[in-house]
Protein backbone atom coordinates (compact mmCIF):
# COMPACT_ATOMS: atom_id res chain seq x y z
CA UNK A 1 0.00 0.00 0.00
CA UNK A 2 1.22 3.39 -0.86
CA UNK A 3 -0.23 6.65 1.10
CA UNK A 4 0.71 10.00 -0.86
CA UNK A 5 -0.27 13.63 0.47
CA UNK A 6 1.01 17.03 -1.65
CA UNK A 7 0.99 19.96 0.23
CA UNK A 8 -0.81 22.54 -1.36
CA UNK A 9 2.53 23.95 -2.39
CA UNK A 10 1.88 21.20 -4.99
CA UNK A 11 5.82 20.32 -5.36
CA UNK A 12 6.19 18.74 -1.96
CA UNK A 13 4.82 16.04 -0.86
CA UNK A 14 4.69 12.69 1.90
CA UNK A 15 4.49 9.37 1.46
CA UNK A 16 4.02 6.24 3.53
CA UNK A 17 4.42 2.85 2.11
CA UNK A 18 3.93 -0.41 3.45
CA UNK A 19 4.65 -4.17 2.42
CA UNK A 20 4.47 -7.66 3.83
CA UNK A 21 4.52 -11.46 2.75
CA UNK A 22 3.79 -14.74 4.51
CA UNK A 23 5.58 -17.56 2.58
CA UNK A 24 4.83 -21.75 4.00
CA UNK A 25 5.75 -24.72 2.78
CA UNK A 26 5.24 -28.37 3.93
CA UNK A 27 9.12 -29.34 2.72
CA UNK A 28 12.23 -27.21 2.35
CA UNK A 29 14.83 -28.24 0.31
CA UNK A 30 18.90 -26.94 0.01
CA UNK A 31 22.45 -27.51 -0.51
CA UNK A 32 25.08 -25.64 1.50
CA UNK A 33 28.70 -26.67 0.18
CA UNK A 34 31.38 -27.06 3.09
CA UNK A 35 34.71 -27.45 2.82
CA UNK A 36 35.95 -29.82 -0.09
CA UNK A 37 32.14 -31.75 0.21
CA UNK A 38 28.72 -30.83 -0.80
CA UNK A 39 25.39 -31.44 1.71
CA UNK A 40 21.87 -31.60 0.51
CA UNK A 41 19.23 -31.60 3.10
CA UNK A 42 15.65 -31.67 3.15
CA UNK A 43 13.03 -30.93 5.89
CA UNK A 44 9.97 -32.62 5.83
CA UNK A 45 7.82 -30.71 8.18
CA UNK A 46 6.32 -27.45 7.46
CA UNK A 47 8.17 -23.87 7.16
CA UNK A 48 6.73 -20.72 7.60
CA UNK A 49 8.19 -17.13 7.60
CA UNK A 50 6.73 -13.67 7.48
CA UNK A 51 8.60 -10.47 6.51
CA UNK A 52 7.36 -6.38 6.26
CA UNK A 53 8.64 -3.60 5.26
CA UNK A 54 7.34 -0.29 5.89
CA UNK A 55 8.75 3.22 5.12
CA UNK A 56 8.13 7.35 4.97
CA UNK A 57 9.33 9.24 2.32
CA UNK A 58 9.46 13.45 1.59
CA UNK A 59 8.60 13.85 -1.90
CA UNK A 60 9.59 16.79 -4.75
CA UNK A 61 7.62 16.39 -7.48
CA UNK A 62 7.61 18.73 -10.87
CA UNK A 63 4.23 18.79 -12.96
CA UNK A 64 5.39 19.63 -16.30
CA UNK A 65 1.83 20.75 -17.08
CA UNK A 66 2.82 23.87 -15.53
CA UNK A 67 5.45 24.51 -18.10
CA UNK A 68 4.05 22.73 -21.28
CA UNK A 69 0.30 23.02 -21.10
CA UNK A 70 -1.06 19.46 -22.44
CA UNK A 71 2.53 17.82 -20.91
CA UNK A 72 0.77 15.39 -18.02
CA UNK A 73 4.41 14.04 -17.03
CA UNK A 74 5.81 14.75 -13.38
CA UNK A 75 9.23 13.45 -12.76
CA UNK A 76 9.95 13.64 -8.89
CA UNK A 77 12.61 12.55 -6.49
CA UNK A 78 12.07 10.01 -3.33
CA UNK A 79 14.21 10.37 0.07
CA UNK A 80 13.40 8.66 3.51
CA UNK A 81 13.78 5.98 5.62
CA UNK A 82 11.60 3.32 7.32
CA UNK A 83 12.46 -0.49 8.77
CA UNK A 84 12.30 -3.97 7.63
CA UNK A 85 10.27 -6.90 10.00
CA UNK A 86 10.91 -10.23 9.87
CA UNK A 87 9.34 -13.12 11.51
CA UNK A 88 11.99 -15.13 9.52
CA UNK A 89 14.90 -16.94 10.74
CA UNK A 90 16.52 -18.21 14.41
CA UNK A 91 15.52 -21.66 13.04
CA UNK A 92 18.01 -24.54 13.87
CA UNK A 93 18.59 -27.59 12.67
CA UNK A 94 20.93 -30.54 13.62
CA UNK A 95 22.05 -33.28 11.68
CA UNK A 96 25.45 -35.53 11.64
CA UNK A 97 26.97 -33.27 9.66
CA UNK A 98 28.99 -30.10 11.64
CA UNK A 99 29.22 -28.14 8.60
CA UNK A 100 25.80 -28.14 7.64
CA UNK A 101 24.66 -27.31 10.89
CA UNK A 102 26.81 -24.31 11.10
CA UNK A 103 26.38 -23.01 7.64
CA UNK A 104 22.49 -23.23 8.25
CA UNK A 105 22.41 -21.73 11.90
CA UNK A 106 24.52 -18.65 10.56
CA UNK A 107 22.56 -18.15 7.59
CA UNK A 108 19.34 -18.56 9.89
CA UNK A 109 19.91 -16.33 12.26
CA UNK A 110 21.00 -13.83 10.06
CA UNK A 111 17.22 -12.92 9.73
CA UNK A 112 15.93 -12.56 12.17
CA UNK A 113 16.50 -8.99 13.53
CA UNK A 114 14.19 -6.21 12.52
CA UNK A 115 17.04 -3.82 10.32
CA UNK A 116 16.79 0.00 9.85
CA UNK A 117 16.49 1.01 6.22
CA UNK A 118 17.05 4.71 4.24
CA UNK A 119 16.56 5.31 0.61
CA UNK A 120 16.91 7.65 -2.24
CA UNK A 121 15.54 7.36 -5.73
CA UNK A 122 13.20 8.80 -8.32
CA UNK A 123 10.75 8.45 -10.96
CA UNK A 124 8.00 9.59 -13.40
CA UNK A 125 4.54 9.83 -13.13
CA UNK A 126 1.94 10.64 -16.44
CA UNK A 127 -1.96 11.62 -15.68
CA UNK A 128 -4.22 10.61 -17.90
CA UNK A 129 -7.06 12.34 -16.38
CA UNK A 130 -6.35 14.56 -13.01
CA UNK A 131 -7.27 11.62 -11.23
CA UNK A 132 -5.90 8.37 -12.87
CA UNK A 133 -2.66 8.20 -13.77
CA UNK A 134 0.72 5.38 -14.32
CA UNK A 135 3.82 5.72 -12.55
CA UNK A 136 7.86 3.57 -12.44
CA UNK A 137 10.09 4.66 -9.88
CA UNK A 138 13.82 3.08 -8.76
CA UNK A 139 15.02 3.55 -5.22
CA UNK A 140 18.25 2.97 -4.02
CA UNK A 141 18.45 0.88 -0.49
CA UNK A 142 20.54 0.96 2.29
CA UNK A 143 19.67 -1.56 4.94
CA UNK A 144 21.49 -1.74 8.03
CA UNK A 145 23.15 -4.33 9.68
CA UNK A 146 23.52 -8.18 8.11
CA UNK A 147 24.93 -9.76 4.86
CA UNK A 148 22.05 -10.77 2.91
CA UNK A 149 23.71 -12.82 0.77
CA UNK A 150 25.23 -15.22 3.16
CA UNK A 151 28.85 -14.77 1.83
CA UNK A 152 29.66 -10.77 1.60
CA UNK A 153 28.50 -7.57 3.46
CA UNK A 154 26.35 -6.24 0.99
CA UNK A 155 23.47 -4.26 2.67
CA UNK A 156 21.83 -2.28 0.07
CA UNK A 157 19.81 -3.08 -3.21
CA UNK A 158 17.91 -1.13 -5.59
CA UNK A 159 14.18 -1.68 -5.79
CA UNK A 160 11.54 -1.21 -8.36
CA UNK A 161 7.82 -0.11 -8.12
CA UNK A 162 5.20 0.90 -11.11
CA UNK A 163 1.67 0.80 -11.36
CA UNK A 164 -1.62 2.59 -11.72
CA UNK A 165 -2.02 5.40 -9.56
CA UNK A 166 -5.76 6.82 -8.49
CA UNK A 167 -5.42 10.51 -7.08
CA UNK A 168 -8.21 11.71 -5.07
């Protein structure tokens, strides 16, 4: 869900944006490679993890229209910061194998701390009417804390969003 108020200085605006999913599955299946041998594991009773994000942005938005009558394009630019939940992770598991169970513990508990996030980023919006419009925007993600690959300290990624917006 994305919340979006303009000031009526029409140029700024606020935005609130939430996000969650709730994945389950009756079997998870992997491979985590230790040293010099590969392990394959599969778990046979259910899995479940949820995960939100949920952020507030300040907005500067430029309505061409203002410039070039019958233009209905507004480029704008996106800064702010929110957090990301998860219900994920702190799992365990424990097999014969000490490298599995180490390589899976880390990775688990890697998610399961609730992580600060900022972003910046930008995009275009075009009205078709004053009240129904289509939008893409990129952002540009800092998350803090973790390695959310499992193998480097990368903390950021760049995220997508477009759609159909309805002003009202």
């Amino acid at each position: 869900m994305d919340f979006t108020y303009y000031l009526p200085w029409k140029y700024l605006g606020i935005r609130f944006q939430g996000a969650g999913v709730a994945l389950s599955s009756s079997t998870v299946t992997g491979t985590i490679t230790g040293s010099g041998n590969s392990f394959r594991f599969r778990r046979s009773n259910s899995f479940s993890a949820e995960a939100g994000v949920v952020t507030g942005d300040i907005i500067l938005r430029l309505p061409l229209d203002d410039y070039w009558p019958g233009v209905h394009l507004a480029p704008y630019v996106i800064g702010g910061g929110g957090g990301v939940f998860t219900g994920a992770g702190g799992n365990t598991i424990h097999t014969r194998f000490p490298e599995l169970n180490r390589e899976f513990n880390n990775a688990s508990s890697n998610v399961d701390n609730n992580r600060g996030l900022g972003h910046v980023g930008g995009g275009f919006e075009y009205r078709f009417t004053p009240h129904i419009g289509i939008f893409g925007e990129a952002t540009y993600n800092w998350v803090a804390g973790g390695q959310h690959n499992f193998n480097s300290s990368v903390k950021d990624f760049v995220q997508t969003n477009f759609g159909l917006r309805f002003a009202f």
